[in-house]
N, C-alpha and C. Protein backbone atom coordinates (compact mmCIF):
# COMPACT_ATOMS: atom_id res chain seq x y z
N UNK A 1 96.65 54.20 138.86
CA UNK A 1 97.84 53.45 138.50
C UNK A 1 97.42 52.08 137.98
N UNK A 2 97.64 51.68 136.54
CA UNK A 2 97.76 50.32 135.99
C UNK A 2 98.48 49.22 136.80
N UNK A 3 98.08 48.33 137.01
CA UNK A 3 98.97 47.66 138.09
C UNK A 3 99.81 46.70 136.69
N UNK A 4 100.64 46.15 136.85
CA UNK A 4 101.14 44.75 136.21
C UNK A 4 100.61 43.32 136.96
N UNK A 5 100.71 42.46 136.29
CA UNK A 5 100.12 41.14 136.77
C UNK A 5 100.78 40.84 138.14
N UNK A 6 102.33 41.18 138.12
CA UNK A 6 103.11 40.90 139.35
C UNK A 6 102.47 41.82 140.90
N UNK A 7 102.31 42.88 140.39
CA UNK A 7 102.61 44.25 141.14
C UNK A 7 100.85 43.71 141.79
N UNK A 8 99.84 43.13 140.81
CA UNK A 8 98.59 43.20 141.57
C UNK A 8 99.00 41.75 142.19
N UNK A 9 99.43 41.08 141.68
CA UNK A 9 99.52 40.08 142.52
C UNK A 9 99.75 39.79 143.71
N UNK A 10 101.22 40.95 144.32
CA UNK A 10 101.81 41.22 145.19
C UNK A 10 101.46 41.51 146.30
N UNK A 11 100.16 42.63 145.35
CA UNK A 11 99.93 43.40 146.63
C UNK A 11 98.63 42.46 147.17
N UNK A 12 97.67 41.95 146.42
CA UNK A 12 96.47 40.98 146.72
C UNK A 12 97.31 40.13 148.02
N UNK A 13 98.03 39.96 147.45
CA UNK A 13 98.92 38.76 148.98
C UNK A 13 99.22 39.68 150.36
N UNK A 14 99.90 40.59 149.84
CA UNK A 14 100.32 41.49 151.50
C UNK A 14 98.62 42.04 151.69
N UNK A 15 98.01 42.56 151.24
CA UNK A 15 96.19 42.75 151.48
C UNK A 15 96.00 41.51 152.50
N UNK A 16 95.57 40.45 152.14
CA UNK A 16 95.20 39.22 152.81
C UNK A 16 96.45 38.87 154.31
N UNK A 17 97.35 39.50 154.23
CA UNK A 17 98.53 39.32 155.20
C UNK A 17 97.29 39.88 156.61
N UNK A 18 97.68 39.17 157.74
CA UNK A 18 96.90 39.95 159.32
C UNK A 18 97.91 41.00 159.82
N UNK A 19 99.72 41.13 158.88
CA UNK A 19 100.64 41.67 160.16
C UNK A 19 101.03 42.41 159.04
N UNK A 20 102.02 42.79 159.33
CA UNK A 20 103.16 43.82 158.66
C UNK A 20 103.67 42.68 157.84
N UNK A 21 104.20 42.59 156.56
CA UNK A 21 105.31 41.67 156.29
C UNK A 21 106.41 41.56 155.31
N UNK A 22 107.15 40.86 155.20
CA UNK A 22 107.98 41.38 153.53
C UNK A 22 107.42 40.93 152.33
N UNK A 23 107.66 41.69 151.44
CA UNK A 23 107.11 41.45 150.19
C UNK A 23 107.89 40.41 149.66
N UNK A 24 109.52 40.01 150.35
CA UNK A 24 110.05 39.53 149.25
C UNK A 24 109.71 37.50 150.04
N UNK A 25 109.03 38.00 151.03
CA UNK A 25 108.23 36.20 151.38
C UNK A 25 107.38 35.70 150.41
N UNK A 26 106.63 36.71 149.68
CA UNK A 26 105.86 36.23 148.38
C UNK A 26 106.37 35.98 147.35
N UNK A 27 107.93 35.70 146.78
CA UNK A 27 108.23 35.93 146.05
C UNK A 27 108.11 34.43 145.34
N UNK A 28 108.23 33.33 146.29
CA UNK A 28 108.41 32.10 145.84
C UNK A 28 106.71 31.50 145.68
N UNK A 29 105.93 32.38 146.46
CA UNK A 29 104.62 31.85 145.87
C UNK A 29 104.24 32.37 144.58
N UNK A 30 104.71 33.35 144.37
CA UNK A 30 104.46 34.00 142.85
C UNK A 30 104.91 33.40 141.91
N UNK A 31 106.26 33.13 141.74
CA UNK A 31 106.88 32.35 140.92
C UNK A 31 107.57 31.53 141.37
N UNK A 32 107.33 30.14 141.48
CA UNK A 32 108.09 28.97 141.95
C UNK A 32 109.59 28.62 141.50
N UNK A 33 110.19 28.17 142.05
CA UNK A 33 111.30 27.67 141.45
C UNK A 33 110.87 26.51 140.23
N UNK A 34 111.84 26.85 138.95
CA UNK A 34 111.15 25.65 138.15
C UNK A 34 112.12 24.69 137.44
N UNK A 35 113.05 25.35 138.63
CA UNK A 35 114.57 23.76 138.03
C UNK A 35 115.13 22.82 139.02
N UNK A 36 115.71 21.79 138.78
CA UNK A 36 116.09 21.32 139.95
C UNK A 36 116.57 22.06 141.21
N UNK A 37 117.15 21.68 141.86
CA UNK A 37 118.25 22.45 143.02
C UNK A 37 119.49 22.35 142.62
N UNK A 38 120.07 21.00 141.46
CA UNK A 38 121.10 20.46 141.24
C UNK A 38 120.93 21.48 139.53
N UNK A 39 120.72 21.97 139.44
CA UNK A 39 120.62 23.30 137.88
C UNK A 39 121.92 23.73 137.79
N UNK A 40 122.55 23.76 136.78
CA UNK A 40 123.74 24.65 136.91
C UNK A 40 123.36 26.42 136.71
N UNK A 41 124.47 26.87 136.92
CA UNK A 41 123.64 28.15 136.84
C UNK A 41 123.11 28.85 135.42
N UNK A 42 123.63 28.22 134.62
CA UNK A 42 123.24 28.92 133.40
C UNK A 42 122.12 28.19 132.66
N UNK A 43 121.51 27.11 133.40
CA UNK A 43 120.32 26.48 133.17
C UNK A 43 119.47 27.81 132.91
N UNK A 44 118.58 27.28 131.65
CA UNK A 44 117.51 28.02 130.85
C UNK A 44 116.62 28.17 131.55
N UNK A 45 115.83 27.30 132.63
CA UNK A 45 115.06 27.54 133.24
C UNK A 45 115.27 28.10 134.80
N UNK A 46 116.35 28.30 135.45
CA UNK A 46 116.98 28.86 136.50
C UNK A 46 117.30 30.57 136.23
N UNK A 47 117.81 30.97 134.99
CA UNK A 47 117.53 32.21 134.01
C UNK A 47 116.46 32.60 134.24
N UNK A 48 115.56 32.00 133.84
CA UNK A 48 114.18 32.22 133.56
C UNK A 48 113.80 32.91 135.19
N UNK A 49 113.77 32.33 135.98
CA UNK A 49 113.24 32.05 137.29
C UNK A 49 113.81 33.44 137.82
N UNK A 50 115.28 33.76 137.79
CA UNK A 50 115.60 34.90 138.10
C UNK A 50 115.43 36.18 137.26
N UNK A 51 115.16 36.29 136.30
CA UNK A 51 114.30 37.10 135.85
C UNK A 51 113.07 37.37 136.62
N UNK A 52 111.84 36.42 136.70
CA UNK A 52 111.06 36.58 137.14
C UNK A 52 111.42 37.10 138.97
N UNK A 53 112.20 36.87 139.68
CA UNK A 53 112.61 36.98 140.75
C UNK A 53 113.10 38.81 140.72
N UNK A 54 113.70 39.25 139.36
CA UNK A 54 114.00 40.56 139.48
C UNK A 54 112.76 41.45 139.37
N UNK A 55 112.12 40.86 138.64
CA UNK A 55 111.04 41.52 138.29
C UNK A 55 109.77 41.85 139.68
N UNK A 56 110.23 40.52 140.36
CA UNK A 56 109.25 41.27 142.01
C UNK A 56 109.94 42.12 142.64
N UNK A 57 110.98 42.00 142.28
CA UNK A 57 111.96 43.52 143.00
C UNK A 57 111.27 44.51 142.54
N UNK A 58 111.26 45.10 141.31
CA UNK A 58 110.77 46.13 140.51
C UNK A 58 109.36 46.33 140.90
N UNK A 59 108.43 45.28 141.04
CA UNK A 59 106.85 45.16 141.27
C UNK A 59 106.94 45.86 142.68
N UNK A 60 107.73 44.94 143.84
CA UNK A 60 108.14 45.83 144.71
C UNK A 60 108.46 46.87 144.81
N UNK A 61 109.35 47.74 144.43
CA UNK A 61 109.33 49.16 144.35
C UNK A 61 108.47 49.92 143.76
N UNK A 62 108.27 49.24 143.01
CA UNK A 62 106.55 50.05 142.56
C UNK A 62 105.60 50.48 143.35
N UNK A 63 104.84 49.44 143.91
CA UNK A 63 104.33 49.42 144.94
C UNK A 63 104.56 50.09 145.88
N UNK A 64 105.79 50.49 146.63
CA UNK A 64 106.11 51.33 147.41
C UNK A 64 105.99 52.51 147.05
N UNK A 65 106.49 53.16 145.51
CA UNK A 65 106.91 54.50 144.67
C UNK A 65 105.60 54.77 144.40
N UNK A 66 104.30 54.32 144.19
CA UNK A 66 102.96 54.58 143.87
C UNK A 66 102.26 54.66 145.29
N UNK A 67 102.88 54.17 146.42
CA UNK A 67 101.92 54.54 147.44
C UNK A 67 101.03 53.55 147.87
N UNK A 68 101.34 52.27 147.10
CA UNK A 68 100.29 51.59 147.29
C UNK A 68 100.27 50.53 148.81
N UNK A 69 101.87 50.44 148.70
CA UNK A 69 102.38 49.83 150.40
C UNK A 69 102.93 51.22 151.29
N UNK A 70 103.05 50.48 152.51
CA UNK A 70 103.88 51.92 153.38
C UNK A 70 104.66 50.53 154.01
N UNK A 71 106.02 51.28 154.30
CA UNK A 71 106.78 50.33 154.90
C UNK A 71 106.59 50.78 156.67
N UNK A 72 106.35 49.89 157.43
CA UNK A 72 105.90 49.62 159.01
C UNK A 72 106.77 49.45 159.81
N UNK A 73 107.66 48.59 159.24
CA UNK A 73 109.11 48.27 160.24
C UNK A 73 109.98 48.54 159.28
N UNK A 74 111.11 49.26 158.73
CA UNK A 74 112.45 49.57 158.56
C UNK A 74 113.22 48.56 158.32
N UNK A 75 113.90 48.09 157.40
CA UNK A 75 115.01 46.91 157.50
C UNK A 75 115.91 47.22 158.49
N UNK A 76 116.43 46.14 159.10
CA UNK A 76 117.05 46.33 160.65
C UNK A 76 118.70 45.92 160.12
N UNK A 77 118.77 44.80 159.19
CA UNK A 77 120.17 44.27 159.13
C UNK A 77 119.87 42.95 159.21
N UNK A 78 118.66 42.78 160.03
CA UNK A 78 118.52 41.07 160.07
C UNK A 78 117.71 40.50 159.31
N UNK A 79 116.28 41.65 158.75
CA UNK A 79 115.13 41.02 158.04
C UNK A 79 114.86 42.43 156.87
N UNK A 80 114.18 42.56 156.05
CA UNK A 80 113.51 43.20 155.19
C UNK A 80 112.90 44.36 156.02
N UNK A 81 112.16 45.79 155.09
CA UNK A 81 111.66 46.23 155.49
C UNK A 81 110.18 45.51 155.57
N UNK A 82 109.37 45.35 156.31
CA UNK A 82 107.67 45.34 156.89
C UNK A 82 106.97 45.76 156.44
N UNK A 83 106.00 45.50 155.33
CA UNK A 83 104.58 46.40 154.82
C UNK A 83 103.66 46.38 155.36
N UNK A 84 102.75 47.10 155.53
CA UNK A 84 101.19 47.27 155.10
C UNK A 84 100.15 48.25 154.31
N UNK A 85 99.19 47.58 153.67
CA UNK A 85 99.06 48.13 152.36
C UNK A 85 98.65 49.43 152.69
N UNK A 86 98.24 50.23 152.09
CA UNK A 86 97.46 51.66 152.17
C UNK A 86 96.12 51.49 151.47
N UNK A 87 95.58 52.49 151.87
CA UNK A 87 94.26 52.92 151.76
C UNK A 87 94.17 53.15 149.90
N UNK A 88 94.86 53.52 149.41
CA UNK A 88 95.28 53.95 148.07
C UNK A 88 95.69 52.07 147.33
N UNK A 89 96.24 51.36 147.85
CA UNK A 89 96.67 49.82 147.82
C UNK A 89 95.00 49.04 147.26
N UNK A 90 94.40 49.38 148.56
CA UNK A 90 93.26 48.88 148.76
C UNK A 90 92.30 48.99 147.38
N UNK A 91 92.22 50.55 147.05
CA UNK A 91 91.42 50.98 146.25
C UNK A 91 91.80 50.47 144.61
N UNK A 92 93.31 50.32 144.36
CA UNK A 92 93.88 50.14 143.70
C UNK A 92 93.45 48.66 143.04
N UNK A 93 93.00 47.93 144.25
CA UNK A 93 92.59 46.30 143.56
C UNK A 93 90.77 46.77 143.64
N UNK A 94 90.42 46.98 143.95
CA UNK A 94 88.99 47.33 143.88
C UNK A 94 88.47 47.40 142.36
């Protein structure tokens, strides 16, 4: 599997993780916010940002749909589902 820049990125971070965790905690180290807080919403660069924000969704499911994460804990209602990578994950950044 070709990874995308996001999708290896993603997973390089949950790799280096010691626990189970959500993917979508990496989302703001991947791509920062790059407008004020005070942005209106149709700010060009707040656009921008959520794009990139959909797009770790997608990297995310990828990742899962290729095998490369296994989900560990189940979304409960209160938090995300829990990853850790697989053996297949591993090989994948190698």
């Amino acid at each position: 599997m070709t990874l995308s820049r996001d999708e290896r990125h993603l997973l390089e971070l949950i790799t280096q993780a010691t626990e189970p965790v959500a993917m979508s905690d990496f989302f703001h180290t991947i791509h920062p916010p790059t407008f004020e807080a005070s942005a209106p919403e149709g700010d060009p660069a707040r656009e921008a940002w959520t794009k990139h924000q959909l797009s770790l969704y997608r990297a995310s499911a990828n990742l899962w749909e290729g095998g490369l994460v296994e989900v560990v804990h189940p979304a409960n209602g209160e938090r995300p589902d829990l990853v850790s990578v697989t053996e297949a994950g591993r090989n994948a950044l190698a």
